[in-house]
C-alpha atoms as a PDB file:
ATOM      1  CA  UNK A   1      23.160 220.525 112.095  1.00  0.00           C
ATOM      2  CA  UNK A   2      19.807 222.276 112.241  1.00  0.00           C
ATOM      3  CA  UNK A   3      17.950 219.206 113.939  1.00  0.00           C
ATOM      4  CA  UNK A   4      20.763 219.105 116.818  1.00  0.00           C
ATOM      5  CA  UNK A   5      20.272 222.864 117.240  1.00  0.00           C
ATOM      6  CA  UNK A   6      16.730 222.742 117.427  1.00  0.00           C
ATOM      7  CA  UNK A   7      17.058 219.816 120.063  1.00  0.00           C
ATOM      8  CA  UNK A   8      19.552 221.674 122.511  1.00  0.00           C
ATOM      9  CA  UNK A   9      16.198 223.814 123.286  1.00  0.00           C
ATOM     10  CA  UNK A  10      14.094 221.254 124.931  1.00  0.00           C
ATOM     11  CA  UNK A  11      13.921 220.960 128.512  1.00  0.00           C
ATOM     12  CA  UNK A  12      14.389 218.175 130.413  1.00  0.00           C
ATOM     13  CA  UNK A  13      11.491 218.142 133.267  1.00  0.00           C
ATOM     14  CA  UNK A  14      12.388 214.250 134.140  1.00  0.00           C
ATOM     15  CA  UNK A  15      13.736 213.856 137.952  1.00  0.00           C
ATOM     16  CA  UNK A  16      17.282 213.843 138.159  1.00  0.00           C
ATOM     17  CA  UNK A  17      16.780 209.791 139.101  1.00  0.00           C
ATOM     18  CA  UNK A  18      15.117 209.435 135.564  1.00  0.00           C
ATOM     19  CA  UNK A  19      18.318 211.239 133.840  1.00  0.00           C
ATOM     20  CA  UNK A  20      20.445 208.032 132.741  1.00  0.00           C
ATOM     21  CA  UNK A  21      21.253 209.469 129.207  1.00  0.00           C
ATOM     22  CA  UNK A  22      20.641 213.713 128.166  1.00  0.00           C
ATOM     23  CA  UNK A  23      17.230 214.374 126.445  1.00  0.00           C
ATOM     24  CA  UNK A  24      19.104 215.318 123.575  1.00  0.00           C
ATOM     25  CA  UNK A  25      20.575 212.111 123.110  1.00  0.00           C
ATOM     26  CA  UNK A  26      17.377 210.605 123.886  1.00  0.00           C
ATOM     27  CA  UNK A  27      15.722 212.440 121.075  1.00  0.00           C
ATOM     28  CA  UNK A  28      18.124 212.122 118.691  1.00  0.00           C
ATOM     29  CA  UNK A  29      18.224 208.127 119.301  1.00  0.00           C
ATOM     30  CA  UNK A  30      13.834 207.983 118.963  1.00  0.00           C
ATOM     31  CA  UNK A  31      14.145 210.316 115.234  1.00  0.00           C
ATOM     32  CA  UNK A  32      17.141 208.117 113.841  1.00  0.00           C
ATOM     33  CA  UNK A  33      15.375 205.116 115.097  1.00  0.00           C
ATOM     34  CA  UNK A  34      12.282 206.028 113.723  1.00  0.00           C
ATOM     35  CA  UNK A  35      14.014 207.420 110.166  1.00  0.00           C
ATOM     36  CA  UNK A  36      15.307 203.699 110.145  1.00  0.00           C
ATOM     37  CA  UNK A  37      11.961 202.342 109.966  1.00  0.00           C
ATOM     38  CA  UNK A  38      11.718 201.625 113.921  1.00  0.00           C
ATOM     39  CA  UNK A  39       8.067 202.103 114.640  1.00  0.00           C
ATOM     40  CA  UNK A  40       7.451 199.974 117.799  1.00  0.00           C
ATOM     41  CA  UNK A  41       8.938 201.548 121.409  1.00  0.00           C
ATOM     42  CA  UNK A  42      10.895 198.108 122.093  1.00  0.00           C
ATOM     43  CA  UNK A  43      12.325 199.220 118.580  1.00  0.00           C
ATOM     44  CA  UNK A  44      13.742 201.832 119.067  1.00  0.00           C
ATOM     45  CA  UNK A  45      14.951 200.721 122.477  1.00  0.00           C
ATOM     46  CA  UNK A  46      16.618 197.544 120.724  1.00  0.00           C
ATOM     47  CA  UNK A  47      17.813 200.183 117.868  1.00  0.00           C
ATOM     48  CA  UNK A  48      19.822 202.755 120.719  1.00  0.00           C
ATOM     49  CA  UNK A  49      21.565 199.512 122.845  1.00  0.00           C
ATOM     50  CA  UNK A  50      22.827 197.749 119.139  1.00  0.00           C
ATOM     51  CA  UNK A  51      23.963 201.437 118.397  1.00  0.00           C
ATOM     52  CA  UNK A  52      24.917 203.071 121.421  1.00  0.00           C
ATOM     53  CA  UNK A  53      28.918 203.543 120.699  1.00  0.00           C
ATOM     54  CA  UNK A  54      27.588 205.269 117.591  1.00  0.00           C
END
């Protein structure tokens, strides 16, 4: 998948006390969110807990 590709390059500059989940997975979770019509930052929090074991 192009978009999973494309997300492998970004580098993670948060502390290593920041790093609960990967940026990638991060990332992924904010463009799904937001492709589901999640526009608000609680959103797409409340979007990646109801679908985390997806």
């Amino acid at each position: 998948m192009i978009i999973i590709e494309q997300l492998k390059k970004v580098k993670d500059t948060r502390s290593h006390i920041n790093q609960v989940y990967p940026v990638i997975k991060v990332a992924f979770v904010v463009i799904t969110a937001m492709l589901c019509g999640q526009n608000k930052w609680t959103d797409i929090k409340d979007f990646g807990e109801g679908n985390i074991d997806w």
